[in-house]
N, C-alpha and C. Protein backbone atom coordinates (compact mmCIF):
# COMPACT_ATOMS: atom_id res chain seq x y z
N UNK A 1 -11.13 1.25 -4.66
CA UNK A 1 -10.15 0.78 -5.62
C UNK A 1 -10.66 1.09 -7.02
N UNK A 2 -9.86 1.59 -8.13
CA UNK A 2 -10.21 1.63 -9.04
C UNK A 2 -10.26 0.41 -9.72
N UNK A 3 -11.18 0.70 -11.03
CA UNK A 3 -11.56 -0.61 -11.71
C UNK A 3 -10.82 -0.79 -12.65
N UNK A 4 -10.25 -1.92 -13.14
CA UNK A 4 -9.66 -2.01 -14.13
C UNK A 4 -9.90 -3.33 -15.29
N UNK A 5 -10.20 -2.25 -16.80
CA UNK A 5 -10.69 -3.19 -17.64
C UNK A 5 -10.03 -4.50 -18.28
N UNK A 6 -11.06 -5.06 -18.16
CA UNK A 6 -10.63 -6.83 -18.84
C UNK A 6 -11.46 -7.10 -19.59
N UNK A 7 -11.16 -7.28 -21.01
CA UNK A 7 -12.12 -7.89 -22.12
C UNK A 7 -12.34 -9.19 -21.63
N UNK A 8 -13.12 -9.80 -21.12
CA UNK A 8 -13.31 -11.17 -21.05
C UNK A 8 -13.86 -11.98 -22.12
N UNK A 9 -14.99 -10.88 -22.81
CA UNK A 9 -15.19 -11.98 -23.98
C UNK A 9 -13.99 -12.13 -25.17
N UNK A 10 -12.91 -10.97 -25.10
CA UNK A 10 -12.42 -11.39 -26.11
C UNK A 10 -11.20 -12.26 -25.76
N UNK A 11 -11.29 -12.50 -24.46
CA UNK A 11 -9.86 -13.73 -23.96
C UNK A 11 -10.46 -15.31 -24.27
N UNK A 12 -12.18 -14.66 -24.02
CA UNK A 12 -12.47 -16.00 -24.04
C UNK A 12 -12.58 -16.31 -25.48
N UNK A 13 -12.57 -15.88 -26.14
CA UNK A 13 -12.65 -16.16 -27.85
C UNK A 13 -11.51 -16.78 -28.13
N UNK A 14 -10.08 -16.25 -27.18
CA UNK A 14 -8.76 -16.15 -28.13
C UNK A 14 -8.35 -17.54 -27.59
N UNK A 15 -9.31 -17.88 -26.31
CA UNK A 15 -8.73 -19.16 -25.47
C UNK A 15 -9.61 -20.64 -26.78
N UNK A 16 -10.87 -20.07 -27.51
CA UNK A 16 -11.64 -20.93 -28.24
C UNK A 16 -10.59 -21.23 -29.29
N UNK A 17 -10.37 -20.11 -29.48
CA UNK A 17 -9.54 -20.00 -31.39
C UNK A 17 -8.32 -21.07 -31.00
N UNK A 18 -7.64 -21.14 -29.63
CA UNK A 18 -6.41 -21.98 -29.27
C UNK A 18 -6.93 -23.23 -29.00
N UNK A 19 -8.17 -23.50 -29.19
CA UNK A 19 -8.56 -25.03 -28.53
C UNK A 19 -9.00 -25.46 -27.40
N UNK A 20 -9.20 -24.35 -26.77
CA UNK A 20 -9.53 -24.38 -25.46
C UNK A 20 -11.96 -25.17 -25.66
N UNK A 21 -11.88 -25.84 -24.74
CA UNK A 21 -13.26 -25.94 -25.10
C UNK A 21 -13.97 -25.11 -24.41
N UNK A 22 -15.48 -24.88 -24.97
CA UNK A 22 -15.94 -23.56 -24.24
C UNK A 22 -16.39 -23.67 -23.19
N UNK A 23 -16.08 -24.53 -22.31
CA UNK A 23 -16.04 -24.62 -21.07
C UNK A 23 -14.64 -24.08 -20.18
N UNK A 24 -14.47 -24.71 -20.66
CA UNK A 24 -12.82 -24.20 -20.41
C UNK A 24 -12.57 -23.05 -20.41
N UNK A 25 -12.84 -22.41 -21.57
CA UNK A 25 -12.62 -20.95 -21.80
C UNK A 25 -13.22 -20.17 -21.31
N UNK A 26 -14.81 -20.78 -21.26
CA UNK A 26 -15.74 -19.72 -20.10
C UNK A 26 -15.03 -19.90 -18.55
N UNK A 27 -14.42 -20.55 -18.24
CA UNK A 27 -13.80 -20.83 -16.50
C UNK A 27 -12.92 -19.80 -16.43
N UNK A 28 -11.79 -20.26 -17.73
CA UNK A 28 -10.57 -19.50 -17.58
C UNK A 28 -10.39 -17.82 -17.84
N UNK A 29 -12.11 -17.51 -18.75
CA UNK A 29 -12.21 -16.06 -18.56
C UNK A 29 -12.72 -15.32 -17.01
N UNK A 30 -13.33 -16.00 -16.95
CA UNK A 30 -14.00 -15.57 -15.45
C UNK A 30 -13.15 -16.03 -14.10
N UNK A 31 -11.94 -16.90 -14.05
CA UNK A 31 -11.35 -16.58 -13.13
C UNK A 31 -10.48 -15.55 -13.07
N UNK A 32 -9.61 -15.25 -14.51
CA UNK A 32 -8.92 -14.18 -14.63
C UNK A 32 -9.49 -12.84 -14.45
N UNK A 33 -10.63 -13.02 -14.78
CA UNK A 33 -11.53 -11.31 -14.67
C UNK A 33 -11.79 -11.27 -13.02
N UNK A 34 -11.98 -12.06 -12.16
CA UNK A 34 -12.04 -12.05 -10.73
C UNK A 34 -10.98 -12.09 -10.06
N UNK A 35 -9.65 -12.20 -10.54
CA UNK A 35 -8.42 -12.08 -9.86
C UNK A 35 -8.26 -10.60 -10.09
N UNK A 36 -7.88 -10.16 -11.48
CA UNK A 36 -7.66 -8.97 -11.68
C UNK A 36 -8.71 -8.07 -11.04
N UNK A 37 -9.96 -8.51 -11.06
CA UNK A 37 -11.29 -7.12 -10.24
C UNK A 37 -10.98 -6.72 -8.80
N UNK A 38 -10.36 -8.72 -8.09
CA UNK A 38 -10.03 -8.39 -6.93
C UNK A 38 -8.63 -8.37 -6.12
N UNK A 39 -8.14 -8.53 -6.97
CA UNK A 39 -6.54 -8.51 -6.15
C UNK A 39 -5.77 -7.51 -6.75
N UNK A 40 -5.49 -6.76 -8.18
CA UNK A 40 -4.95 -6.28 -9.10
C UNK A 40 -4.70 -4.82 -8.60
N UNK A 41 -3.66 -3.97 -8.79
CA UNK A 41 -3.90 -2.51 -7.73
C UNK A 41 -3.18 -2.08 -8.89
N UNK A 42 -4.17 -0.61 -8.91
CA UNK A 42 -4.23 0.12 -10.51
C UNK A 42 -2.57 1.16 -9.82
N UNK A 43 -2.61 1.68 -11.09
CA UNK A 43 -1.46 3.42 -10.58
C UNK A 43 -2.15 3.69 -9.21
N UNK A 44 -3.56 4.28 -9.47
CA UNK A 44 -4.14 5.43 -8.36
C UNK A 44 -4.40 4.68 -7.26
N UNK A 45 -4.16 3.12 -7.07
CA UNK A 45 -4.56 2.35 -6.06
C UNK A 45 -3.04 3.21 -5.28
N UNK A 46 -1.88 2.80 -5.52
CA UNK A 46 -0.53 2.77 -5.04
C UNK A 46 -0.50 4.74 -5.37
N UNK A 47 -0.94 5.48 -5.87
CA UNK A 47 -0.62 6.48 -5.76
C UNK A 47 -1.04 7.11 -4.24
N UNK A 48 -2.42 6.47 -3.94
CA UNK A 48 -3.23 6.78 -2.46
C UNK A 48 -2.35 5.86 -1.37
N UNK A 49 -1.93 5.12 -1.92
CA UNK A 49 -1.10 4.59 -0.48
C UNK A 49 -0.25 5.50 -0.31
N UNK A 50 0.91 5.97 -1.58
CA UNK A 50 2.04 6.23 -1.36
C UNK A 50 1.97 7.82 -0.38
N UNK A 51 0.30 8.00 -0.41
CA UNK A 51 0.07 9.42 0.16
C UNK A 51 -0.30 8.87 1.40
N UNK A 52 -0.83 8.26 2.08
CA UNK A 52 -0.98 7.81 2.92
C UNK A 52 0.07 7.07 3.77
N UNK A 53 0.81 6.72 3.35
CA UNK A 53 2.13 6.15 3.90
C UNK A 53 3.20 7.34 4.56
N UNK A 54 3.37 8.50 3.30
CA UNK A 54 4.00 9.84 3.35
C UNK A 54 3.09 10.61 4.74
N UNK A 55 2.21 10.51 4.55
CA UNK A 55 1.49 10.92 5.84
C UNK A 55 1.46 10.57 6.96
N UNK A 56 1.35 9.08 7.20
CA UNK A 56 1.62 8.42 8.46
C UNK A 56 3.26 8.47 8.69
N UNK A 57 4.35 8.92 7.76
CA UNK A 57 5.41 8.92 8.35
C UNK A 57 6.23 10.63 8.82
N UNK A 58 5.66 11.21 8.25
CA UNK A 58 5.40 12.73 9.10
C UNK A 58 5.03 13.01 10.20
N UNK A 59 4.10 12.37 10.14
CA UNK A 59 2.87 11.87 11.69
C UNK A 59 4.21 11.55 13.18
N UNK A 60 4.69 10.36 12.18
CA UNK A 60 5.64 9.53 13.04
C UNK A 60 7.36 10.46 13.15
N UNK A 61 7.53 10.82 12.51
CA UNK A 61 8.46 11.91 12.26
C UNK A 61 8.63 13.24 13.36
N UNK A 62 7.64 13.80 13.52
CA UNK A 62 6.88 14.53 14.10
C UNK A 62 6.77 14.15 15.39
N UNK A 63 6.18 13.04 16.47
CA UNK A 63 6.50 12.93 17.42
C UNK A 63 7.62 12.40 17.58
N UNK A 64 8.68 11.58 17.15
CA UNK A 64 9.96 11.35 17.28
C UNK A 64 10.76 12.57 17.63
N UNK A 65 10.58 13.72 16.79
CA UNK A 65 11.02 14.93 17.03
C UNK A 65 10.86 15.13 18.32
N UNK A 66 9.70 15.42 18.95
CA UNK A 66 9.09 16.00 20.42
C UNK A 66 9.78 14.83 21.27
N UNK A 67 9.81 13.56 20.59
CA UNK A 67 10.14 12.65 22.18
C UNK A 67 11.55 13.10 22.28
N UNK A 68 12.34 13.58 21.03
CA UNK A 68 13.24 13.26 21.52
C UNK A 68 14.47 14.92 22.09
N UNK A 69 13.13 16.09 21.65
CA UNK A 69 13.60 16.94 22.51
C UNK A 69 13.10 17.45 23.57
N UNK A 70 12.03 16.23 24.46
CA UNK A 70 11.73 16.07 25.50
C UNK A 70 13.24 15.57 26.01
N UNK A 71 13.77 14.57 25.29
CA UNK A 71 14.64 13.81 26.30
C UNK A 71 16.15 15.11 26.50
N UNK A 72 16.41 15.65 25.29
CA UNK A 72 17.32 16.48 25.77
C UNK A 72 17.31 17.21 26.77
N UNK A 73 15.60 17.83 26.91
CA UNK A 73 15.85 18.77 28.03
C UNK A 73 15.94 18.29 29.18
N UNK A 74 15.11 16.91 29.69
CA UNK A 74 15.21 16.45 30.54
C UNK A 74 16.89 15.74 31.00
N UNK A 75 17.64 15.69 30.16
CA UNK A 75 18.89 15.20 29.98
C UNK A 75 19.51 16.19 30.43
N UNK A 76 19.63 17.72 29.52
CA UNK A 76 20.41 18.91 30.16
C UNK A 76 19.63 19.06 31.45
N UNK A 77 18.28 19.12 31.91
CA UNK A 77 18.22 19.54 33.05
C UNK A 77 19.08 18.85 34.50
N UNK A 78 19.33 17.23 33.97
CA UNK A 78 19.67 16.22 35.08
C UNK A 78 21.06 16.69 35.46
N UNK A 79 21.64 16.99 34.08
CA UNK A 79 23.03 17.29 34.19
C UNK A 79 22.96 18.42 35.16
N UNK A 80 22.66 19.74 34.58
CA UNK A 80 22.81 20.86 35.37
C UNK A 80 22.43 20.64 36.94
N UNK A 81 21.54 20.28 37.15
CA UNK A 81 21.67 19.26 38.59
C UNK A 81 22.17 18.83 39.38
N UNK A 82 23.13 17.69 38.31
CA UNK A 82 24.17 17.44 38.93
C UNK A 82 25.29 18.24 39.42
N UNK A 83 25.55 19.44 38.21
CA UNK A 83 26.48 20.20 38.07
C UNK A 83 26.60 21.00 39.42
N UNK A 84 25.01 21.60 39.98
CA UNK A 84 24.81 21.94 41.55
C UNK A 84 25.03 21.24 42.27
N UNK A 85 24.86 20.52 42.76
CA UNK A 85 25.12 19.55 43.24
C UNK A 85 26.52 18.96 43.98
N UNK A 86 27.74 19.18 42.51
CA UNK A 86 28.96 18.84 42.97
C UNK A 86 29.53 19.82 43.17
């Protein structure tokens, strides 16, 4: 995952300048900098899925194709079959 920057000292300044006590402000910088480090998904996070997704559905694309002109032939063959048959 890429990293993405967070001034923490200067949130935590802007949380002092609002009244926040510096306790407070030291908490409330460092939980926000640990949400965003770990949950937060940059462009290139979602650009690698969107390639990876595109890929696994080609993948899936791709045998759908084969199953399903397995089933024709096996379909025309039953018929013609039958067609001897009657």
């Amino acid at each position: 995952m890429t990293s993405i920057t967070f001034d923490s000292l200067g949130y935590f300044e802007k949380l002092k300048a609002a009244g926040f006590t510096e306790e407070q402000a030291k908490a409330q910088a460092n939980a926000l900098r640990e949400v965003i480090e770990e949950r937060l998904a940059t462009k290139g996070d979602l650009v690698q899925m969107e390639l990876r997704l595109t890929s696994e559905m080609q993948k899936l694309e791709l045998r759908m194709t084969l199953k399903l002109g397995a089933m024709l032939a096996a379909s025309v063959a039953i018929v013609a079959t039958l067609v001897k048959l009657l």
